[in-house]
Protein backbone atom coordinates (compact mmCIF):
# COMPACT_ATOMS: atom_id res chain seq x y z
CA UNK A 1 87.68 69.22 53.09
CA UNK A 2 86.65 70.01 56.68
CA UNK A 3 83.60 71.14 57.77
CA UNK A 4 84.67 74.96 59.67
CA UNK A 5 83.05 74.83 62.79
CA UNK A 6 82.27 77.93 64.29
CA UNK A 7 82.22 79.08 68.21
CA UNK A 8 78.71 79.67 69.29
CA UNK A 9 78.61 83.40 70.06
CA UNK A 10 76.21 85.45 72.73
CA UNK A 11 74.20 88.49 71.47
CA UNK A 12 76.97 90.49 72.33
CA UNK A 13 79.40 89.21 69.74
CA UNK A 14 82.08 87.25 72.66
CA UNK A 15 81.86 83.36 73.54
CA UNK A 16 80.05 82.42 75.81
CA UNK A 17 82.49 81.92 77.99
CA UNK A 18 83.88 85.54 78.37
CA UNK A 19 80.88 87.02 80.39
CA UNK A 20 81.17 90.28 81.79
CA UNK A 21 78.82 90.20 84.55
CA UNK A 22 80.98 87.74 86.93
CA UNK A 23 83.16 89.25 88.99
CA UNK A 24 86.92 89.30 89.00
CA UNK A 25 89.80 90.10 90.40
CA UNK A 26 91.31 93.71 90.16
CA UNK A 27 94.85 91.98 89.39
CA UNK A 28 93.33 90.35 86.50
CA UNK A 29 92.14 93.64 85.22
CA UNK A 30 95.02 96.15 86.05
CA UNK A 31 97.39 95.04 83.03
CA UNK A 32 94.37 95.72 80.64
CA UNK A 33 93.75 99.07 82.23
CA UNK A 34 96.52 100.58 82.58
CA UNK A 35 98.82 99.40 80.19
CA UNK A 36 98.24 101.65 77.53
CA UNK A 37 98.59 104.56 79.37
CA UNK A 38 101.76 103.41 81.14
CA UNK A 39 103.17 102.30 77.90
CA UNK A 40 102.85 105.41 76.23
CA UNK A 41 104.71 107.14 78.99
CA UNK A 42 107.59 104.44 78.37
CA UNK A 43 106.53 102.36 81.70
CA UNK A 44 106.24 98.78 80.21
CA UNK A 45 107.59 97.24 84.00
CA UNK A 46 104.22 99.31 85.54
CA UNK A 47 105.99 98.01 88.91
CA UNK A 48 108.64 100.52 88.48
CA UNK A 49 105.94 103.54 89.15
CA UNK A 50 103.94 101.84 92.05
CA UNK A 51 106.88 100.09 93.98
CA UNK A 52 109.07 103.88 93.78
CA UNK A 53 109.65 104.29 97.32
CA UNK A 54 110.82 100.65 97.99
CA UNK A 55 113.10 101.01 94.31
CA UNK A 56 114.71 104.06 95.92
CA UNK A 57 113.97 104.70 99.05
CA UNK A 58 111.49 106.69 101.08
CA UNK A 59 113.41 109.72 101.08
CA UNK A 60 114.48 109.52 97.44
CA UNK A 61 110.75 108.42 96.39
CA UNK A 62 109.89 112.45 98.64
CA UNK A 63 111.77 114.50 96.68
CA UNK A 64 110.88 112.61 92.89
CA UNK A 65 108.69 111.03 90.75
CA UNK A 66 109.52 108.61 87.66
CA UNK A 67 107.18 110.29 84.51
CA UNK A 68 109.00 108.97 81.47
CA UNK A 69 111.24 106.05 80.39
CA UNK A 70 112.11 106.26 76.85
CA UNK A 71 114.82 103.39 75.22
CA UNK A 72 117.13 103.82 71.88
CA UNK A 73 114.59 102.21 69.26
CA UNK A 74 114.29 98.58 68.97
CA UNK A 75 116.03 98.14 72.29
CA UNK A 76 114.89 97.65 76.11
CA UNK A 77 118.59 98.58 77.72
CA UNK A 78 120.42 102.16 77.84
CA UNK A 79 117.36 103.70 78.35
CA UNK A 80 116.98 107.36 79.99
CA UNK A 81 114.56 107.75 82.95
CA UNK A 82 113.21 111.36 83.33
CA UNK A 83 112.71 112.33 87.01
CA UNK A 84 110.27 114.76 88.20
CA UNK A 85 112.14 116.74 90.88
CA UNK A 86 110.90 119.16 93.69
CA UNK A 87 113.00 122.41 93.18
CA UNK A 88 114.62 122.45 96.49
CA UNK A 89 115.96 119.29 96.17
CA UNK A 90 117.11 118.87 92.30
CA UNK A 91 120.80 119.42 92.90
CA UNK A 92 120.99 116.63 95.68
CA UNK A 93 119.40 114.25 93.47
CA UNK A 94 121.64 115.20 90.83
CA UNK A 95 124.59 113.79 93.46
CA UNK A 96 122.88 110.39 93.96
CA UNK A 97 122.01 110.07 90.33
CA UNK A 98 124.41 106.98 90.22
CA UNK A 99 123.38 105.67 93.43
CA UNK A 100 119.59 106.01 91.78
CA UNK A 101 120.15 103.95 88.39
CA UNK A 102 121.73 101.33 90.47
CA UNK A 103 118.48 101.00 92.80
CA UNK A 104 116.45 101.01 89.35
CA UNK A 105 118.72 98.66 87.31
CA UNK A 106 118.90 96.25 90.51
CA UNK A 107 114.97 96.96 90.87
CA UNK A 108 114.22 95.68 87.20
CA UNK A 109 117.36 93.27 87.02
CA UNK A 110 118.91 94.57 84.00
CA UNK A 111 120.32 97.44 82.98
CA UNK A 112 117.64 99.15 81.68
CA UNK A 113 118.41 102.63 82.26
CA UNK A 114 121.60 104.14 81.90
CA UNK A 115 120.70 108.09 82.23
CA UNK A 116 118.25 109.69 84.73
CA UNK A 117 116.96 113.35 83.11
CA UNK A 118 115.50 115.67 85.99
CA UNK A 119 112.94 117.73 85.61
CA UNK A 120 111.59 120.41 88.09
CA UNK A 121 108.06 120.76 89.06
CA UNK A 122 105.82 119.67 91.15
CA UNK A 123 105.57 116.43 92.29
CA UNK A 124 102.27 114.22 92.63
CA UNK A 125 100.39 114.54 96.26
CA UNK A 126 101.59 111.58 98.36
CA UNK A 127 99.35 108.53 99.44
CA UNK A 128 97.78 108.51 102.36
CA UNK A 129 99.50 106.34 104.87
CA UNK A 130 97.62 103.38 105.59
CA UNK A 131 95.23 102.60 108.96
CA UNK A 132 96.95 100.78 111.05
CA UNK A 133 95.54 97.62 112.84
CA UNK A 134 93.15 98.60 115.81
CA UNK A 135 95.01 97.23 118.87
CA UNK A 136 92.43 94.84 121.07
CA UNK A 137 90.06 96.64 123.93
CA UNK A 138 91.21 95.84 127.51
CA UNK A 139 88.23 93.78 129.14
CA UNK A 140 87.13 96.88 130.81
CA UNK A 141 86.21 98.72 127.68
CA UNK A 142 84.71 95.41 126.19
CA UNK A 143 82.24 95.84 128.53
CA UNK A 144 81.34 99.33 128.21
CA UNK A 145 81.10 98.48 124.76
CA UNK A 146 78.81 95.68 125.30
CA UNK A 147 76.39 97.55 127.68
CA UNK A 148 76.45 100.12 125.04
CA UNK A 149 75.43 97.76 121.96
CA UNK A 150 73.72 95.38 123.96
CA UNK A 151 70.18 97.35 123.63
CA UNK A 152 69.94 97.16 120.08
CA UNK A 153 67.46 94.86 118.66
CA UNK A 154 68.85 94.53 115.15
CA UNK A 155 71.52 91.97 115.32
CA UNK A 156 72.79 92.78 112.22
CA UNK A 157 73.12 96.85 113.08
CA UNK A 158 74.22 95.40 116.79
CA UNK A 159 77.10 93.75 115.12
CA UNK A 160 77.79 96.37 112.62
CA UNK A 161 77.76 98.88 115.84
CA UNK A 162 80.36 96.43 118.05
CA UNK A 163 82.64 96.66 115.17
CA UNK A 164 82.61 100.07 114.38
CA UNK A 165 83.25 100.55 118.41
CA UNK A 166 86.13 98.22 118.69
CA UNK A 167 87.76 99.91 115.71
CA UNK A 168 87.21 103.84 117.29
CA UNK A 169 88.70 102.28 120.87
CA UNK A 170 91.19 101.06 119.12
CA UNK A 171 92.58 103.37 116.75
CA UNK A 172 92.34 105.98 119.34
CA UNK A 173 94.65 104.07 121.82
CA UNK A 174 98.31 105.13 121.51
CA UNK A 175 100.31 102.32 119.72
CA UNK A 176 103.28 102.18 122.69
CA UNK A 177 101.35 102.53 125.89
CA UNK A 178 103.30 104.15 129.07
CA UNK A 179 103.47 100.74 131.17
């Protein structure tokens, strides 16, 4: 008979090995937090919800919101997709509906749902759009910007204070400038 050998264990109960006070990435993570409340609400393929707009275009993704995907049980095709729709716009949608399970099914790469049911309300506050990229300082604002930092002692805060002015001047320049 074998001897059972047993996997040393910290004071917390885990391996050594699985140490919480490392850091790691979010991606790791994500699947482990919010998979049980996306699976609940039917969304297994999580990348349905965050990739909407590009599933079904910007001014599809305005008007709606996916909040439930529910399949026949014991299968993962035919399944019915209810929509969260802003009233104004719930009988267009209800036009594009085949246009919509197309962008889905093509989305996922099966044919996962085969009914969309919409649902009136109110939809979710969009995301912020993000920053875009300051554009670079022309050399004349360089060097106002270096006369201005170049006082400061601190090289640390002088560096932290350059940055913070290249991003202002450029963010605040229009992004096609009259030429």
């Amino acid at each position: 008979m074998a001897a059972k050998t047993e996997t040393p264990r910290t004071g917390s109960g885990k391996p050594p090995g699985d140490r919480r006070g490392r850091m790691r990435p979010i991606g790791a993570e994500l699947s482990s937090l919010i998979g049980a409340p996306m699976g609940r609400r039917g969304f297994a393929e999580a990348g349905l919800v965050a990739h909407w707009p590009e599933v079904v275009g910007q001014e599809i993704a305005r008007a709606t919101a996916p909040s439930k995907l529910s399949f026949p049980r014991g299968e993962r095709r035919g399944g019915t997709l209810t929509l969260r729709v802003a009233g104004a716009h719930a009988t267009e949608i209800q036009h594009l509906v085949p246009q919509i399970i197309e962008r889905i099914n093509g989305y996922l790469g099966y044919g996962a749902i085969a009914r969309l049911k919409l649902e009136q309300g109110r939809l979710p506050k969009p995301r912020p759009p993000a920053m875009r990229e300051p554009s670079p300082l022309q050399p004349a604002e360089q060097a106002e910007l270096d006369a201005a930092v170049g006082r400061i002692g601190d090289p640390d805060l002088r560096r932290a204070l350059d940055a913070l002015g290249r991003a202002v001047k450029g963010l605040r320049r229009p992004t096609n400038p009259a030429k």
